[in-house]
C-alpha atoms as a PDB file:
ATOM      1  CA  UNK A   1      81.104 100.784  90.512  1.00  0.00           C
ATOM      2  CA  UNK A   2      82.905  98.423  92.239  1.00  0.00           C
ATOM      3  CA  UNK A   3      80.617  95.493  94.823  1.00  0.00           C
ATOM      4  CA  UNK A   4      81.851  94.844  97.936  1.00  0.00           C
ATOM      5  CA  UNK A   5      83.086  91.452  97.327  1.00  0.00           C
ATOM      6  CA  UNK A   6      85.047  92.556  95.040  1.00  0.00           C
ATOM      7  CA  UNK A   7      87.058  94.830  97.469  1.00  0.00           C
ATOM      8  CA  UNK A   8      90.711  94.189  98.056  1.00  0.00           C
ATOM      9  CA  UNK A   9      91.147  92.993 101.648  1.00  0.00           C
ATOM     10  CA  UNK A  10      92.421  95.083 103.948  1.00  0.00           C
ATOM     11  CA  UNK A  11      96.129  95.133 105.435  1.00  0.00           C
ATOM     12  CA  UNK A  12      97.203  95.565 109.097  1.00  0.00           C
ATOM     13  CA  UNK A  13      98.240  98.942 108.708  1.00  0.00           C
ATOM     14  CA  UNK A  14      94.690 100.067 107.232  1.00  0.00           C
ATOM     15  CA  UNK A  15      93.304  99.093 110.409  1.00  0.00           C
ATOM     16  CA  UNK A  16      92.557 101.242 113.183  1.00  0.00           C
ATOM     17  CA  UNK A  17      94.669  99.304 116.619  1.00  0.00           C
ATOM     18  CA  UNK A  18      92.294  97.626 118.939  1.00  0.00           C
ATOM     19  CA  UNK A  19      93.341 100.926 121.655  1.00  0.00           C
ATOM     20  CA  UNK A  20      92.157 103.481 119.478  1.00  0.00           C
ATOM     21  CA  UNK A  21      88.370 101.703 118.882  1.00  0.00           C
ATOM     22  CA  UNK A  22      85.317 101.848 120.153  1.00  0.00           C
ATOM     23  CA  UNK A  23      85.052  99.226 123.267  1.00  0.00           C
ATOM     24  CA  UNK A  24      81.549  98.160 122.050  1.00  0.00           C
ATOM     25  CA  UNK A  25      78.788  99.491 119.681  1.00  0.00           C
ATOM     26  CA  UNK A  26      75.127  97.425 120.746  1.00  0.00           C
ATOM     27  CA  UNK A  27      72.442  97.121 118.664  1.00  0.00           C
ATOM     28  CA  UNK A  28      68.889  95.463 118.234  1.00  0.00           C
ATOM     29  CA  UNK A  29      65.504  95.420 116.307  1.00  0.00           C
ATOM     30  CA  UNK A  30      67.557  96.182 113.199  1.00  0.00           C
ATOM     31  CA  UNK A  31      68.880  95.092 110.111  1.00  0.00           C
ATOM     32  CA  UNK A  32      72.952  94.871 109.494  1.00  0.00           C
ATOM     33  CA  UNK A  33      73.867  95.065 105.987  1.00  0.00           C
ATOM     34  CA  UNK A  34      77.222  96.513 104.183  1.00  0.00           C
ATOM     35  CA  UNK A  35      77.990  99.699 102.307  1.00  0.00           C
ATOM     36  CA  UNK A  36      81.690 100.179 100.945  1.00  0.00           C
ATOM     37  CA  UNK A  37      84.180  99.452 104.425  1.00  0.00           C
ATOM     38  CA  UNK A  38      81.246 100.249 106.759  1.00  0.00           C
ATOM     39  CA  UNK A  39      77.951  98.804 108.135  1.00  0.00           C
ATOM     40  CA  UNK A  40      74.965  99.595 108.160  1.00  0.00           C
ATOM     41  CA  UNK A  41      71.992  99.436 110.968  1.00  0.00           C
ATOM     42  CA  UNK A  42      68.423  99.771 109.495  1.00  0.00           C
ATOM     43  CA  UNK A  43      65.218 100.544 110.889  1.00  0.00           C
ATOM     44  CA  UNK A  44      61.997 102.116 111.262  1.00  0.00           C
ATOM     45  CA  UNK A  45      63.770 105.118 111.633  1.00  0.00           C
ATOM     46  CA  UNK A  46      66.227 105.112 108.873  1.00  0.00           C
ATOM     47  CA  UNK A  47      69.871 103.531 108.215  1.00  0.00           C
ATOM     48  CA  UNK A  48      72.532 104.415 110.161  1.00  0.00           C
ATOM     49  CA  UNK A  49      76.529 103.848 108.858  1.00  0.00           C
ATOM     50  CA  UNK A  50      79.252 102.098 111.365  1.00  0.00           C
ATOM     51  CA  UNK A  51      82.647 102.570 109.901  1.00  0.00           C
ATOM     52  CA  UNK A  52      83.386  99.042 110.787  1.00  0.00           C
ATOM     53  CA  UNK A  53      87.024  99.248 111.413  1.00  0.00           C
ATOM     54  CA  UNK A  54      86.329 101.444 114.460  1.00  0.00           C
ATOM     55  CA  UNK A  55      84.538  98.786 116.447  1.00  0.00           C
ATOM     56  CA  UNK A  56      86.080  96.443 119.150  1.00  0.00           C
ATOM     57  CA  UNK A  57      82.788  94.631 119.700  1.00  0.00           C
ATOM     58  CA  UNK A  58      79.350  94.572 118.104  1.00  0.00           C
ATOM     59  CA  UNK A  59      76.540  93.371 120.152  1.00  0.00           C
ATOM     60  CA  UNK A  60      73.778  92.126 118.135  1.00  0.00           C
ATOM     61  CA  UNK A  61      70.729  92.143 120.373  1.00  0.00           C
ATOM     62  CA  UNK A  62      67.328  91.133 119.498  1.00  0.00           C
ATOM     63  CA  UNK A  63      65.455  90.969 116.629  1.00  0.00           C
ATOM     64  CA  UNK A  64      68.765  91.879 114.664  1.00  0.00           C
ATOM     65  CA  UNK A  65      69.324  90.200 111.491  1.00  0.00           C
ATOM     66  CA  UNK A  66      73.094  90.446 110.382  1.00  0.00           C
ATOM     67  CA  UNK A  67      73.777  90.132 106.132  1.00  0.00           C
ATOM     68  CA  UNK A  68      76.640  88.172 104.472  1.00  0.00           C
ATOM     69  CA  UNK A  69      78.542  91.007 103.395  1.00  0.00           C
ATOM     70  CA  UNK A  70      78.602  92.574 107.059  1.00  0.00           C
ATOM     71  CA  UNK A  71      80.105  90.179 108.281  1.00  0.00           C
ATOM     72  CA  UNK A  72      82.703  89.751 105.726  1.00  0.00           C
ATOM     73  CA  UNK A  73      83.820  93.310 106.087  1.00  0.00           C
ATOM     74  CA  UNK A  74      83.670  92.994 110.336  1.00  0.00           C
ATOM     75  CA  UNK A  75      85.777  89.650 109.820  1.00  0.00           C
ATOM     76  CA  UNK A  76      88.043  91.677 107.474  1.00  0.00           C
ATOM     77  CA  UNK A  77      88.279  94.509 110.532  1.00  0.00           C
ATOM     78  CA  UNK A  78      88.716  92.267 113.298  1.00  0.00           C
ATOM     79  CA  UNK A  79      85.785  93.031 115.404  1.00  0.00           C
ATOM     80  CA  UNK A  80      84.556  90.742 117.571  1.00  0.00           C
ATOM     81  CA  UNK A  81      80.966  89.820 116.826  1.00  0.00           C
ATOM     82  CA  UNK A  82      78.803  88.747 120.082  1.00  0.00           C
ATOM     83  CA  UNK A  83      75.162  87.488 120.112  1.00  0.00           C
ATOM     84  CA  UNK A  84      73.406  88.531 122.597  1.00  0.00           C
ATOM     85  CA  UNK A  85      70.101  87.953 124.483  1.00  0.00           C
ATOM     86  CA  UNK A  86      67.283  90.468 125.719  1.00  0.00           C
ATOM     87  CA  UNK A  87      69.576  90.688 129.150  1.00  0.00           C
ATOM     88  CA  UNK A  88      72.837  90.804 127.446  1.00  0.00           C
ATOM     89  CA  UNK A  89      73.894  87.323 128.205  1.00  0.00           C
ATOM     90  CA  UNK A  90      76.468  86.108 125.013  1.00  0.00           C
ATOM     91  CA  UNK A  91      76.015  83.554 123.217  1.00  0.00           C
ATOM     92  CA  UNK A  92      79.146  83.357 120.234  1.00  0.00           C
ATOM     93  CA  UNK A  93      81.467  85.926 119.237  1.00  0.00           C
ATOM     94  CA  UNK A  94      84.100  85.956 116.231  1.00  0.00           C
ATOM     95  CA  UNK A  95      86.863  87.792 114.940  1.00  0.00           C
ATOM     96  CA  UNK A  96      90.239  87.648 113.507  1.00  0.00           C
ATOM     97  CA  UNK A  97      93.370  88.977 114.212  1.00  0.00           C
ATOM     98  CA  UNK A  98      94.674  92.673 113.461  1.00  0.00           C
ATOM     99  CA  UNK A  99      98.050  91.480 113.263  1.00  0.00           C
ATOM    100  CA  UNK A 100      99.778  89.334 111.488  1.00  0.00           C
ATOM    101  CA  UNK A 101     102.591  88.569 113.636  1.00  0.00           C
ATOM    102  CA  UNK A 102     102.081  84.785 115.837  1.00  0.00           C
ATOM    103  CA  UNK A 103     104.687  86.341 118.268  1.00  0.00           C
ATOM    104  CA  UNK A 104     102.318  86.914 121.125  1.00  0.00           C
ATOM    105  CA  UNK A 105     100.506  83.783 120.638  1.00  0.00           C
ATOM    106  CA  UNK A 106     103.364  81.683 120.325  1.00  0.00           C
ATOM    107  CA  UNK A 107     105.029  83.369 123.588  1.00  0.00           C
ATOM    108  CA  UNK A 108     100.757  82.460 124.978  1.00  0.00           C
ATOM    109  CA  UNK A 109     101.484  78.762 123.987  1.00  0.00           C
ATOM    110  CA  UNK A 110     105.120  78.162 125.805  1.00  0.00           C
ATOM    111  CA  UNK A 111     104.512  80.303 128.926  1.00  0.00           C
ATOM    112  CA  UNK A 112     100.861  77.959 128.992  1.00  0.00           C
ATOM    113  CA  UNK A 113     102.955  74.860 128.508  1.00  0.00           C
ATOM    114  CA  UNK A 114     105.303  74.436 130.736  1.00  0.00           C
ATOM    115  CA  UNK A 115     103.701  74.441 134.659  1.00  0.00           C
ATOM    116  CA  UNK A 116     105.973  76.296 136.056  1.00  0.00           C
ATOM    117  CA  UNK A 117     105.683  79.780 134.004  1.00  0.00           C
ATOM    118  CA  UNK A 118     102.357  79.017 133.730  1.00  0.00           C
ATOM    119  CA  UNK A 119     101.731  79.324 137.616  1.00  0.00           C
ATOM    120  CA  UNK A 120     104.450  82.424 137.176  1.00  0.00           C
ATOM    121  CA  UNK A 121     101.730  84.726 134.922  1.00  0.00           C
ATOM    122  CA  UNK A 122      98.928  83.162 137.028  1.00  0.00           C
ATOM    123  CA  UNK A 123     100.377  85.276 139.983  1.00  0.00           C
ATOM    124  CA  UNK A 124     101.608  88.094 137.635  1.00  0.00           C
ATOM    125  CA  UNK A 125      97.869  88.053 137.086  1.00  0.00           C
ATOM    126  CA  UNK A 126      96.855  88.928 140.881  1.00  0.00           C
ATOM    127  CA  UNK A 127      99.564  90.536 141.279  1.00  0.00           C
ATOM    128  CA  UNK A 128      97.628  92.775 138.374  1.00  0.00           C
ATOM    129  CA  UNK A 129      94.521  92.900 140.096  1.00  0.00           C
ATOM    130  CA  UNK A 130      95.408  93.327 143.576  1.00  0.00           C
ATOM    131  CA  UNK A 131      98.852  95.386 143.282  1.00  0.00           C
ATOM    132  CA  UNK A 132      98.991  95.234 147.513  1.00  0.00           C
ATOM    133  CA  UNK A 133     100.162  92.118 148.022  1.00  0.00           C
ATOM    134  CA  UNK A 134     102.493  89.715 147.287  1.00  0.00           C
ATOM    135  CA  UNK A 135     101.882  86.596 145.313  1.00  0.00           C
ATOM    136  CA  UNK A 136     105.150  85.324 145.027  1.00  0.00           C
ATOM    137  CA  UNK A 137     105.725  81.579 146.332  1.00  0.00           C
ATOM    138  CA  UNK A 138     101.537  81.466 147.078  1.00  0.00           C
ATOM    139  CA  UNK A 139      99.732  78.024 145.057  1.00  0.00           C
ATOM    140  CA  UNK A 140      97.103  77.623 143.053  1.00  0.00           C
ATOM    141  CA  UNK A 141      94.902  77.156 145.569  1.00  0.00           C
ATOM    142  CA  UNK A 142      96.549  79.638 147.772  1.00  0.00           C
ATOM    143  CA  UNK A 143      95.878  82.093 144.997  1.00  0.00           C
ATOM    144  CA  UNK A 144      92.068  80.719 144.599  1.00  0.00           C
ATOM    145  CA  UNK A 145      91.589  81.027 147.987  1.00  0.00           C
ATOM    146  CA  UNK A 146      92.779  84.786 148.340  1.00  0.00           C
ATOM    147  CA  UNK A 147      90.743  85.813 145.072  1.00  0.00           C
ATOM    148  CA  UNK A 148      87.653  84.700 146.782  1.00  0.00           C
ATOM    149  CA  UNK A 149      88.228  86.905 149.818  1.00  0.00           C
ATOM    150  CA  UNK A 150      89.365  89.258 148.078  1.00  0.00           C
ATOM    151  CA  UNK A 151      85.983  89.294 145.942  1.00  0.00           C
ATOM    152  CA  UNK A 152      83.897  89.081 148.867  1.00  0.00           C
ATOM    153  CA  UNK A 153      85.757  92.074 150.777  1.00  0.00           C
ATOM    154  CA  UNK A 154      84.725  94.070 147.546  1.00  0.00           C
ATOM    155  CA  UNK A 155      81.567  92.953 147.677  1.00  0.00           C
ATOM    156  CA  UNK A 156      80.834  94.441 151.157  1.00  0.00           C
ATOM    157  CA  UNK A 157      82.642  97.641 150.411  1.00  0.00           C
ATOM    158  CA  UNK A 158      80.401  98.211 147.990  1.00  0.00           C
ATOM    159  CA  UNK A 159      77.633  97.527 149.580  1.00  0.00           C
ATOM    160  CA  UNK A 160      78.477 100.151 152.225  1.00  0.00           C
ATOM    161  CA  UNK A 161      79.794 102.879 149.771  1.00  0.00           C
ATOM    162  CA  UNK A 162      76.365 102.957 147.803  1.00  0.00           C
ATOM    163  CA  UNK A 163      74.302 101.589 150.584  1.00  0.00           C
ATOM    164  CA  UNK A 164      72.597  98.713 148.291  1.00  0.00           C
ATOM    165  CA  UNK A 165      71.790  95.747 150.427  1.00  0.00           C
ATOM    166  CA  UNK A 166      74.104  92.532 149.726  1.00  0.00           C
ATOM    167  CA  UNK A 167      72.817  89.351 150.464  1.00  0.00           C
ATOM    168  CA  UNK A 168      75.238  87.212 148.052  1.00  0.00           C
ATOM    169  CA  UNK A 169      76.194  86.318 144.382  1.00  0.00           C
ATOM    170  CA  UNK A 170      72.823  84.901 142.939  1.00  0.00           C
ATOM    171  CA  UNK A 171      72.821  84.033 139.023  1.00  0.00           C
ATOM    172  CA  UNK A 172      71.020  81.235 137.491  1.00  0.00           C
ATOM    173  CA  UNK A 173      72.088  80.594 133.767  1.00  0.00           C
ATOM    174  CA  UNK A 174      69.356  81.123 131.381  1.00  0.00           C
ATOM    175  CA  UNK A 175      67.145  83.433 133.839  1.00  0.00           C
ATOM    176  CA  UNK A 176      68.552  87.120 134.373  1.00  0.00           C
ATOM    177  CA  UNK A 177      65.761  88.101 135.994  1.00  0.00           C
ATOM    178  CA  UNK A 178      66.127  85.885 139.109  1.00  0.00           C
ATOM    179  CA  UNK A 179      68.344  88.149 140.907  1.00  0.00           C
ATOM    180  CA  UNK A 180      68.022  91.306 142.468  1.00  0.00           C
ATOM    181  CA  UNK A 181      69.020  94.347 140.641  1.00  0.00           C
ATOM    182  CA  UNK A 182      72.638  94.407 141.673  1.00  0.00           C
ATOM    183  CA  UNK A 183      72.910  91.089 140.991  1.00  0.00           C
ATOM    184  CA  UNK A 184      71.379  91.531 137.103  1.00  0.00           C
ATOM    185  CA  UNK A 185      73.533  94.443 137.052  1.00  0.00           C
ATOM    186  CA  UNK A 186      76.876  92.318 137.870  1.00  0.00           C
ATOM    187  CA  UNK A 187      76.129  89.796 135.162  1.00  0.00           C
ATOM    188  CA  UNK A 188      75.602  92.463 132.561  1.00  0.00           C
ATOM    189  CA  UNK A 189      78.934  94.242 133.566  1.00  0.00           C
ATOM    190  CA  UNK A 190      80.496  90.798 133.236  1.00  0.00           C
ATOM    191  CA  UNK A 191      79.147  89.940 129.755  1.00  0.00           C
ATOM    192  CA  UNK A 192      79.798  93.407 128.763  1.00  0.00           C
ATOM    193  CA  UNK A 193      83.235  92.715 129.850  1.00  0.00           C
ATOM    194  CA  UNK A 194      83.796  89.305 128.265  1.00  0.00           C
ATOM    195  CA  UNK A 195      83.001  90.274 124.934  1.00  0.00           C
ATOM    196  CA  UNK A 196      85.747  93.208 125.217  1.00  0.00           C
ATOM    197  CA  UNK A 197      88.041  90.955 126.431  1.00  0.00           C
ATOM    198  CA  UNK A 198      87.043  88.440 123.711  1.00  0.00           C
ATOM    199  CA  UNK A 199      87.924  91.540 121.279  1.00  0.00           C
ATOM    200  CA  UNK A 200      91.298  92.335 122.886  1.00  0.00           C
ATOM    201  CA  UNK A 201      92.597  88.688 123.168  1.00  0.00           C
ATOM    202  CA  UNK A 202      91.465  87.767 119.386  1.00  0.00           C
ATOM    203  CA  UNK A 203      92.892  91.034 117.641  1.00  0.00           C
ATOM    204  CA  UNK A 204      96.424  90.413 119.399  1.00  0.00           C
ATOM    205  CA  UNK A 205      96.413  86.714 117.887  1.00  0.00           C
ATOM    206  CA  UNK A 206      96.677  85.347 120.668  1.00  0.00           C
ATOM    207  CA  UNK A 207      94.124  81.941 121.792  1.00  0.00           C
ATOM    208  CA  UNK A 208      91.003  82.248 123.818  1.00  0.00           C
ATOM    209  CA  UNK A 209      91.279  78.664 124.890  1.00  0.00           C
ATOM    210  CA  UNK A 210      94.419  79.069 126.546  1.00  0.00           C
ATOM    211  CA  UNK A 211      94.254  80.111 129.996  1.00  0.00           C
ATOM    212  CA  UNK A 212      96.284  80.540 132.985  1.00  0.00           C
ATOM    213  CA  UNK A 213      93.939  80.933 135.854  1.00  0.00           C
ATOM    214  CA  UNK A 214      90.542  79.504 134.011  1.00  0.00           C
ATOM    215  CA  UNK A 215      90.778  76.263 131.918  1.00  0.00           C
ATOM    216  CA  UNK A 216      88.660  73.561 130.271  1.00  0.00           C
ATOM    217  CA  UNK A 217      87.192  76.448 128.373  1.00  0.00           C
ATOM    218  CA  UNK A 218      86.933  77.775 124.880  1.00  0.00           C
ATOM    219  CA  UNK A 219      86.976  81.296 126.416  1.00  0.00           C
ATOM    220  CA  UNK A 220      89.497  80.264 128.816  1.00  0.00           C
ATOM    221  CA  UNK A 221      92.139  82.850 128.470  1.00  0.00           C
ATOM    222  CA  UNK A 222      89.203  86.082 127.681  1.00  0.00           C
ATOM    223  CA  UNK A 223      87.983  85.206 131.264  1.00  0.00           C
ATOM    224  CA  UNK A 224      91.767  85.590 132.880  1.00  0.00           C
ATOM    225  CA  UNK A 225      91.893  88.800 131.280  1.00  0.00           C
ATOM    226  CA  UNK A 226      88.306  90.088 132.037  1.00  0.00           C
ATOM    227  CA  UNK A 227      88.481  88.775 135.598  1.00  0.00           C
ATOM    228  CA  UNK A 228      91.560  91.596 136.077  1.00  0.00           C
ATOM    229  CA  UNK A 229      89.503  94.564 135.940  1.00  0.00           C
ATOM    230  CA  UNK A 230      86.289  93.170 137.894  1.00  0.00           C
ATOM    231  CA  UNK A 231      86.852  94.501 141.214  1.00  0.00           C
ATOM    232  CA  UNK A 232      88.323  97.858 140.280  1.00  0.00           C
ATOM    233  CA  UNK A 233      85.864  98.338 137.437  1.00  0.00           C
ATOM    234  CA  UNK A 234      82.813  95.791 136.731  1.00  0.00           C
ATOM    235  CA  UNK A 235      81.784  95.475 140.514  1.00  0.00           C
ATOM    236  CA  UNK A 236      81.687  99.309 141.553  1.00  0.00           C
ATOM    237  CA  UNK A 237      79.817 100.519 138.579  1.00  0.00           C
ATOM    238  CA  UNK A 238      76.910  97.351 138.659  1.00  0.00           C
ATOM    239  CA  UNK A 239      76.493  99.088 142.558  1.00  0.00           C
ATOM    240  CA  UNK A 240      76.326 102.227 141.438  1.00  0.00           C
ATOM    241  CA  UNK A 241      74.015 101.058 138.412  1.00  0.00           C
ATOM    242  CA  UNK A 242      71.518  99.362 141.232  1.00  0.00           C
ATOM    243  CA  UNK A 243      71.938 102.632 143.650  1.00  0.00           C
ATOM    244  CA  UNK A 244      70.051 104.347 140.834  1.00  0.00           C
ATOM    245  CA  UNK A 245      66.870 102.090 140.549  1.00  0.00           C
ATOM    246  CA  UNK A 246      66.457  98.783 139.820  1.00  0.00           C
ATOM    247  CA  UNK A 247      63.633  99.870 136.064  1.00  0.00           C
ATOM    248  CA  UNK A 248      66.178  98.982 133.245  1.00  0.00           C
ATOM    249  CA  UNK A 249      69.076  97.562 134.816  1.00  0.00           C
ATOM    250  CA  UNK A 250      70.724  95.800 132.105  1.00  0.00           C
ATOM    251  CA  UNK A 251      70.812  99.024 129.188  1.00  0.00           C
ATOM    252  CA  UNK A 252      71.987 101.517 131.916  1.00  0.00           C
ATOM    253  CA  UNK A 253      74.823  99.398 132.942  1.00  0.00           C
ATOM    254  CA  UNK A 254      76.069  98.967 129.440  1.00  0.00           C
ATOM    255  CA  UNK A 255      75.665 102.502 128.546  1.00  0.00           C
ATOM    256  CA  UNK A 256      77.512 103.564 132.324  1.00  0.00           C
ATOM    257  CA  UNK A 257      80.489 100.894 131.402  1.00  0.00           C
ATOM    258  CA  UNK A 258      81.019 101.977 127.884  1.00  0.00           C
ATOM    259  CA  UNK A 259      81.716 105.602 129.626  1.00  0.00           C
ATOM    260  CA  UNK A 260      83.675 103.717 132.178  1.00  0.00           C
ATOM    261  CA  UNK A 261      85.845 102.420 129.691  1.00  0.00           C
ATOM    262  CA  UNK A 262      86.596 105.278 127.511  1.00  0.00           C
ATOM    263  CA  UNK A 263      87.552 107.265 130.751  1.00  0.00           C
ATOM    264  CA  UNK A 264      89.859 105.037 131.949  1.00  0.00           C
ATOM    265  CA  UNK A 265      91.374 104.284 128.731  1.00  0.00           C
ATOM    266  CA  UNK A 266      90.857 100.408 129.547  1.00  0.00           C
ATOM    267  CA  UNK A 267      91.624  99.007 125.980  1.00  0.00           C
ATOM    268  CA  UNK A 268      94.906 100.578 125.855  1.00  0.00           C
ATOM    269  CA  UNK A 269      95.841  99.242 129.139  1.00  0.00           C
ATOM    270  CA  UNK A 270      94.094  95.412 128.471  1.00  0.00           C
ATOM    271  CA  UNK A 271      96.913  95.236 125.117  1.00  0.00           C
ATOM    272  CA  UNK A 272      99.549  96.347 127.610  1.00  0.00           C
ATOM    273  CA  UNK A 273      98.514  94.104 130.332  1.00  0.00           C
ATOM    274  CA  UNK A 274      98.427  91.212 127.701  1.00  0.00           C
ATOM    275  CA  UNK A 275     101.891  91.808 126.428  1.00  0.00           C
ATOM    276  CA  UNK A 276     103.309  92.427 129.688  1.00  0.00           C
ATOM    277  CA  UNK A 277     101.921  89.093 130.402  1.00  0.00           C
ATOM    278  CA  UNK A 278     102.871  87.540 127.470  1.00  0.00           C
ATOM    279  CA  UNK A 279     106.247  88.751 126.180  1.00  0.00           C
ATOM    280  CA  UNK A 280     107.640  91.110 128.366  1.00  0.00           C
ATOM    281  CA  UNK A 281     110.131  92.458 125.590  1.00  0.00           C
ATOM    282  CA  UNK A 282     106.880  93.105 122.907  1.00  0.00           C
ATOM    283  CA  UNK A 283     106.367  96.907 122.349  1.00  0.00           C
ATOM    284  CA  UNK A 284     103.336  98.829 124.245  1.00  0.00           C
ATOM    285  CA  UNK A 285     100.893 100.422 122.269  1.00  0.00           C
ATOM    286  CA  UNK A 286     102.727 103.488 121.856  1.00  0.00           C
ATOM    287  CA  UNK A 287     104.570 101.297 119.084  1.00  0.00           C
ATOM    288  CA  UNK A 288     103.174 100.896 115.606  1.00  0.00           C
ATOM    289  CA  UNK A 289     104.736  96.984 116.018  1.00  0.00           C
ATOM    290  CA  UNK A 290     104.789  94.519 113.217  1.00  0.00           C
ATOM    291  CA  UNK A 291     102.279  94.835 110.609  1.00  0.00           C
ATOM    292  CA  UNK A 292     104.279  93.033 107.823  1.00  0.00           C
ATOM    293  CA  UNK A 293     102.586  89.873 106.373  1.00  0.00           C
ATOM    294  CA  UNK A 294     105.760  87.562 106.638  1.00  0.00           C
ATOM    295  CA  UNK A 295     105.433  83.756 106.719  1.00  0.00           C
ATOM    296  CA  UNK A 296     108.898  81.636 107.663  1.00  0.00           C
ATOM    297  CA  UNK A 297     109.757  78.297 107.858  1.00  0.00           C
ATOM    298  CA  UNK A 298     111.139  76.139 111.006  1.00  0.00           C
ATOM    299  CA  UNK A 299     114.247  74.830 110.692  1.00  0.00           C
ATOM    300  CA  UNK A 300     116.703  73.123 113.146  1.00  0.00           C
ATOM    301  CA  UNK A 301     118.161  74.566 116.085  1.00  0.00           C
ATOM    302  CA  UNK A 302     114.908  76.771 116.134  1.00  0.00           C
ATOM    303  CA  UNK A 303     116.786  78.754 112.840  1.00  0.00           C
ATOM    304  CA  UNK A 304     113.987  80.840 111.092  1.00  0.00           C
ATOM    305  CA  UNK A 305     114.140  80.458 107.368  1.00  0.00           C
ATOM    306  CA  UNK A 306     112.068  82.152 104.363  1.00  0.00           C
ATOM    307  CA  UNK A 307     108.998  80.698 103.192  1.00  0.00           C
ATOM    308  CA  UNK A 308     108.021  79.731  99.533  1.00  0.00           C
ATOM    309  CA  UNK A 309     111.537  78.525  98.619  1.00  0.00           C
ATOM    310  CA  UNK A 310     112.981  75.128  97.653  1.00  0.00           C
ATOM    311  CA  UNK A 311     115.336  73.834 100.155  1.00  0.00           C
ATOM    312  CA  UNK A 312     116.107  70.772  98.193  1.00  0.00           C
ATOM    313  CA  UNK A 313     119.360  71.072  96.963  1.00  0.00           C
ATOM    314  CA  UNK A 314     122.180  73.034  97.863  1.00  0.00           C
ATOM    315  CA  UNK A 315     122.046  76.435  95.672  1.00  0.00           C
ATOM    316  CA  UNK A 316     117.979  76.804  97.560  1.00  0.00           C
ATOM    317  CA  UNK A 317     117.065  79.122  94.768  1.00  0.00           C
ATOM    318  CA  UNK A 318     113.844  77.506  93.048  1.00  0.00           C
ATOM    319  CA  UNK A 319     110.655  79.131  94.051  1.00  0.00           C
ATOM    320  CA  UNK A 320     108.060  76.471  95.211  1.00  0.00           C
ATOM    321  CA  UNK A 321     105.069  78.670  93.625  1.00  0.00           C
END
């Protein structure tokens, strides 16, 4: 009988797509160990198995304690690993990419790099989260300054839909419990939200640093892509949360925006958005895309050549391994 470390590892097209998983799977008070291509979560009431290659994002809540070999296998599965705290509030996450194609992260890196395209996606971007009106020709600060109206509009609408008083955005880092219940609710939604992101954005290959609208940040680029879905998504269901009671804010509005999320089908449409984004001409997710493991070499006049071959010399057959 084979040990897990002594499993092959496991190719692209073993993998379920980041579409098909599960958006997040939260645990706590448990231990996370490794049998075969799944985890396991144990407990006082007996071990439960995770096939591990059906998760986007495992929250690991607390009193968890997390094995070696787990996290091998979720490293090998590209989910996104997230630490969280007794509110929800993330600490690290991790993960790798499910493909092994650097298209969409190279396309990330030139649209990022030059000012002007990189202004051009930033208004693509509200132009994906508030499909009435017109970014075109609007700054950065024009665009900052519509976002926060924008926000605060929602806000209010809200507020009058479920009839939960509004009396701001209050969140102090490091203490949950300082705002009111649609407040703690908010903040859970959002960390809920970032971690998906986090899963989405790693397991296309593309970077979490770089980002369009947010910078300066590790996380830069998962925030961009959270913040599209906040006032459609995020900010309704923390008001309808709070509507409900304020006893257990923080579990209800994780369990109410994993259901949100498989309804809506949101991780098919975040890899869209991201490749609409990103490379326009990528294929959706209807597309198996490009799974092969295929390394090349730069060469001049941006001229892709094949990897582990001797170019010195003119007959370039010697193999350099």
């Amino acid at each position: 009988m084979s040990t897990p470390s002594q499993r092959p590892a496991l190719t692209p097209r073993q993998l379920t797509r980041t579409d098909e998983r599960l958006s997040y799977v939260y645990l706590e008070r448990c231990t996370v160990h490794r049998d075969a291509n799944a985890i396991t979560a144990q407990d006082a009431e007996g071990t439960t198995h995770i096939p591990s290659a059906t998760i986007g994002t495992l929250l690991l809540g607390p009193g968890t304690r997390v094995t070696h070999q787990a996290m091998s296998v979720l490293g090998e599965t590209g989910a996104a690993v997230c630490w969280v705290g007794e509110h929800g509030v993330r600490y690290y996450a991790s993960g790798r990419a499910l493909s092994r194609s650097s298209a969409l992260v190279e396309a990330q890196a030139r649209q990022w790099a030059n000012p002007r395209s990189r202004l051009a996606v930033a208004r693509e971007m509200y132009r994906l989260r508030f499909p009435d009106e017109d970014p075109a020709g609007l700054t950065r600060h024009e665009l900052l300054g519509r976002e926060g109206r924008r926000l605060k509009d929602c806000y209010r609408a809200q507020a009058a839909r479920t009839g939960v008083p509004w009396r701001g955005r209050r969140y102090t880092p490091g203490d949950f419990t300082s705002g009111d219940a649609v407040n703690q609710a908010i903040t859970a939604a959002a960390q809920c939200m970032y971690g998906i992101a986090h899963a989405v954005v790693t397991s296309l290959g593309c970077s979490p640093a770089l980002g369009f609208i947010h910078s300066g940040h590790e996380l830069s680029f998962v925030l961009d892509i959270a913040d599209l879905y906040k006032t459609e998504i995020g900010i309704p269901l923390a008001f309808d949360v709070a509507a409900q009671g304020e006893e257990d804010v923080s579990s209800r509005t994780r369990r109410a925006l994993r259901d949100r999320i498989n309804e809506t089908s949101l991780l098919t449409r975040c890899v869209d958005d991201i490749k609409r984004l990103l490379l326009p001409e990528a294929p959706t997710t209807s597309d198996p895309g490009d799974d092969r493991d295929i390394v090349t070499l730069q060469s001049d006049h941006n001229h892709q050549v094949a990897s582990g071959v001797n170019y010195d010399g003119p007959d370039y057959g010697d193999e350099l391994w």
